[in-house]
C-alpha atoms as a PDB file:
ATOM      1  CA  UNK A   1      13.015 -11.752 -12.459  1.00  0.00           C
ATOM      2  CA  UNK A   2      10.006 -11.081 -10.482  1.00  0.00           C
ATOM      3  CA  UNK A   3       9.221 -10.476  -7.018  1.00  0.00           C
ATOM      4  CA  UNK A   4       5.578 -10.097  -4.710  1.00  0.00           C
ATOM      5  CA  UNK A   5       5.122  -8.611  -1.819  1.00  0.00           C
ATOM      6  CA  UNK A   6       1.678  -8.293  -0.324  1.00  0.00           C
ATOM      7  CA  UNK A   7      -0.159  -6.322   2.532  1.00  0.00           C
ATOM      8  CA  UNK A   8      -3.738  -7.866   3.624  1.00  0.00           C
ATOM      9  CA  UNK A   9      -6.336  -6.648   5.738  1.00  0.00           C
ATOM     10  CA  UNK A  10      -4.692  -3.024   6.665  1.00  0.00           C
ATOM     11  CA  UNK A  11      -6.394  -0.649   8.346  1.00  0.00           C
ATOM     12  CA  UNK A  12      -6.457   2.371   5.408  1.00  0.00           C
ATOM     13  CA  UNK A  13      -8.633   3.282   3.051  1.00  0.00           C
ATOM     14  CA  UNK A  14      -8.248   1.700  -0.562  1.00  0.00           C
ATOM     15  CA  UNK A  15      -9.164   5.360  -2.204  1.00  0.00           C
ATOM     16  CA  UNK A  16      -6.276   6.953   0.193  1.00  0.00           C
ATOM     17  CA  UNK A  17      -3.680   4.157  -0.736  1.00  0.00           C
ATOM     18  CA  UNK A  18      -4.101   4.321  -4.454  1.00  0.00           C
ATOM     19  CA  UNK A  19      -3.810   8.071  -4.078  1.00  0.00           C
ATOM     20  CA  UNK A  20      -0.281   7.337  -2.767  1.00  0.00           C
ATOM     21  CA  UNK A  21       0.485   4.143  -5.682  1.00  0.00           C
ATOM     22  CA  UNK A  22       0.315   6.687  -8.672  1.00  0.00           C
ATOM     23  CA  UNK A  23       3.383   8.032  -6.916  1.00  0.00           C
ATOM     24  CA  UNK A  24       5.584   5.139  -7.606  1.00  0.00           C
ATOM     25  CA  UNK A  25       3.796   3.008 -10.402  1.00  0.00           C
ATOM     26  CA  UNK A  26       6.457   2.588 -13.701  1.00  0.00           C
ATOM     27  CA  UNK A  27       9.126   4.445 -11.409  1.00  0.00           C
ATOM     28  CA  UNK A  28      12.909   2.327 -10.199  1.00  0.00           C
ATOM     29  CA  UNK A  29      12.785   1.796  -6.649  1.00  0.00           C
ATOM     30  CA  UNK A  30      15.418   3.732  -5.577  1.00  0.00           C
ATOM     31  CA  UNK A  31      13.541   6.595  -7.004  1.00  0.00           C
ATOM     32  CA  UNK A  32       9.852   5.307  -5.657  1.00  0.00           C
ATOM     33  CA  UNK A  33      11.690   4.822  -2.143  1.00  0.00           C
ATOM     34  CA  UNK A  34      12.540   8.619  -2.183  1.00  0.00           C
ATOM     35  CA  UNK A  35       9.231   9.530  -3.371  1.00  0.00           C
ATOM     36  CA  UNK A  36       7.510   8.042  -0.638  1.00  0.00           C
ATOM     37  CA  UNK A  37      10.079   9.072   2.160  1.00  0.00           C
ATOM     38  CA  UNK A  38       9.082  12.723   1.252  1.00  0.00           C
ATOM     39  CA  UNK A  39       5.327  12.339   0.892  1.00  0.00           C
ATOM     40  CA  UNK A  40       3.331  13.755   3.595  1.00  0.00           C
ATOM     41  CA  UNK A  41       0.050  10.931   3.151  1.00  0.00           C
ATOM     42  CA  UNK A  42       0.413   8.378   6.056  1.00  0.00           C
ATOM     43  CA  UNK A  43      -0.178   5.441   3.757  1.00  0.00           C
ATOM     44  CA  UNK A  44       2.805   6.099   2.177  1.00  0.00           C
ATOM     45  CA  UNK A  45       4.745   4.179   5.263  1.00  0.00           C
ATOM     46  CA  UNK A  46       2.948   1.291   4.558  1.00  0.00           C
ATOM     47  CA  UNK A  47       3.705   1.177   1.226  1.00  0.00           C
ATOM     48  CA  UNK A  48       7.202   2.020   1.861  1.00  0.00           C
ATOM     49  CA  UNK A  49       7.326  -1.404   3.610  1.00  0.00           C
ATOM     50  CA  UNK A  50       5.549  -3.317   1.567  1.00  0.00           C
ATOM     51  CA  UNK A  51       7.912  -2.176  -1.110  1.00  0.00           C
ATOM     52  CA  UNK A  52      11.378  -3.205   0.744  1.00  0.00           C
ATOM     53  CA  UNK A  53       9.834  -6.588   1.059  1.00  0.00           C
ATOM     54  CA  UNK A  54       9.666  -7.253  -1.829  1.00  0.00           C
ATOM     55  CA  UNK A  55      13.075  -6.051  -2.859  1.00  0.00           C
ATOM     56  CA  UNK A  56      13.815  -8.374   0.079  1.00  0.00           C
ATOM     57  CA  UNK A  57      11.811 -11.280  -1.853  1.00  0.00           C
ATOM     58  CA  UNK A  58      13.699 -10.424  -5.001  1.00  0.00           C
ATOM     59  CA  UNK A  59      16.888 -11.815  -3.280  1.00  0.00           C
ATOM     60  CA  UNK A  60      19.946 -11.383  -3.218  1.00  0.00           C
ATOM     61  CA  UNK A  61      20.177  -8.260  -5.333  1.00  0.00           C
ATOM     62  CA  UNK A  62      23.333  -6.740  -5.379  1.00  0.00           C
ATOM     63  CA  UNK A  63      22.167  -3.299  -6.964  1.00  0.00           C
ATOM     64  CA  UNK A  64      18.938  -1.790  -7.564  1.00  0.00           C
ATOM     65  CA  UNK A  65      19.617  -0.541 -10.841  1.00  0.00           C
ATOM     66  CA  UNK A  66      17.492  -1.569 -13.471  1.00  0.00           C
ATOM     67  CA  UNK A  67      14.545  -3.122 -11.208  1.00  0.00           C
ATOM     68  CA  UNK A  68      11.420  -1.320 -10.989  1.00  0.00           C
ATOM     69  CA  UNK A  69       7.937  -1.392  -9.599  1.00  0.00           C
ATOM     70  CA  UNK A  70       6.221  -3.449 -12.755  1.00  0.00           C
ATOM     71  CA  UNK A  71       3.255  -3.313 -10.920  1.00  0.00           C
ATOM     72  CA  UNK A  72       1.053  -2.366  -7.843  1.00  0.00           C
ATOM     73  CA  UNK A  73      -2.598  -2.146  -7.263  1.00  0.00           C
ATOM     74  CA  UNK A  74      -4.645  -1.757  -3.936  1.00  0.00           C
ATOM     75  CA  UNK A  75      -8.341  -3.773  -3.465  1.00  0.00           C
ATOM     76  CA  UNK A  76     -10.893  -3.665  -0.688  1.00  0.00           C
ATOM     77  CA  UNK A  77     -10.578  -5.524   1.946  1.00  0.00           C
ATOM     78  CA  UNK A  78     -13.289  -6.626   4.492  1.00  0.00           C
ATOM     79  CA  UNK A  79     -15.494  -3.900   6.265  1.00  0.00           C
ATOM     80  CA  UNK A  80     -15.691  -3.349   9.916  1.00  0.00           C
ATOM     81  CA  UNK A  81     -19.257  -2.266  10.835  1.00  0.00           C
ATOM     82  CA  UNK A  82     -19.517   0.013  14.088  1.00  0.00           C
ATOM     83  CA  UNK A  83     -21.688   1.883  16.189  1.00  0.00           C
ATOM     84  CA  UNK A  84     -21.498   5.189  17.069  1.00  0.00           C
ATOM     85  CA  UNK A  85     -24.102   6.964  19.682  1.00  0.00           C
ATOM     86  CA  UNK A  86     -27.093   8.386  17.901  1.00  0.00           C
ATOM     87  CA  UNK A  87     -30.283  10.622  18.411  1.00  0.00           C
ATOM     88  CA  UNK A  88     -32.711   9.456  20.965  1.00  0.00           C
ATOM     89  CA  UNK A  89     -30.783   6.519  21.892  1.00  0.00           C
ATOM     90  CA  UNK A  90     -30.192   5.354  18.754  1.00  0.00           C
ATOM     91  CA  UNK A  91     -27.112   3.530  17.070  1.00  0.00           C
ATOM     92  CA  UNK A  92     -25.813   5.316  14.029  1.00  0.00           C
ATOM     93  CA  UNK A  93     -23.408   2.585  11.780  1.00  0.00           C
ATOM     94  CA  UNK A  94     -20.584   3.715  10.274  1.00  0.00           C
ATOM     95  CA  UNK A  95     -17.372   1.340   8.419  1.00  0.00           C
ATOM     96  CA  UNK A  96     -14.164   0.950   9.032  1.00  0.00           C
ATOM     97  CA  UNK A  97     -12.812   0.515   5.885  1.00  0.00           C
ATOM     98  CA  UNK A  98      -9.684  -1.906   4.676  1.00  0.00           C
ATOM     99  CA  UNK A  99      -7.826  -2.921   1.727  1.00  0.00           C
ATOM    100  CA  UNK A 100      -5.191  -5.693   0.537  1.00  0.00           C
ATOM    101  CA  UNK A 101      -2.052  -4.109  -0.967  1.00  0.00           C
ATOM    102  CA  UNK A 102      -0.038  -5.918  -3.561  1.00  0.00           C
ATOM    103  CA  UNK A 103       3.349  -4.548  -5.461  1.00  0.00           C
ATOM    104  CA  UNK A 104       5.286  -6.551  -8.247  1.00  0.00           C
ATOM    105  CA  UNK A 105       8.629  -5.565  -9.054  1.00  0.00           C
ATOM    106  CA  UNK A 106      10.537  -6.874 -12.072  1.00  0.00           C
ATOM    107  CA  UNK A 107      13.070  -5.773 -14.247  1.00  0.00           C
END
């Protein structure tokens, strides 16, 4: 049994997230869940969430034991070019940055 949950178009950094995905990769949930709930990164909520929906998509599960996180992986999304005051008048660009998050679980 396998179950997909997906996060697209988030406002993080795809470097920062997978920082936070080697935390959990191979690992039960129960265990990944309490990894994340004691990590300081502030991606780690996001992929907190992502990761109870798709125990959620699993269905009706009535223990944990035994499913883990197969699989997880983080891509960039879309950029968001700005403009931020420069010298002499000028506009400086700089890029919001995004990223799609997807986590398998299985047993």
């Amino acid at each position: 049994m396998e179950a997909i949950a997906r996060s697209r178009f988030v406002r993080y950094s795809p470097r920062k997230v997978n920082q936070v995905l080697e935390l959990i990769r191979n690992k039960p949930v129960e265990k990944a869940l309490e990894n994340l709930s004691f990590s300081s990164k502030v991606s780690a909520v996001l992929i907190s969430k992502t990761l109870k929906s798709a125990v959620a998509n699993a269905g009706k599960l009535k223990n944990m034991t035994g499913v883990k996180v197969k699989n997880c992986w983080v891509g960039q999304g879309p950029v968001l070019k700005r403009l931020r005051p420069g010298p002499m008048g000028r506009g400086m660009l700089y890029k919001r940055k995004t990223c799609h998050l997807t986590i398998v679980i299985g047993d």
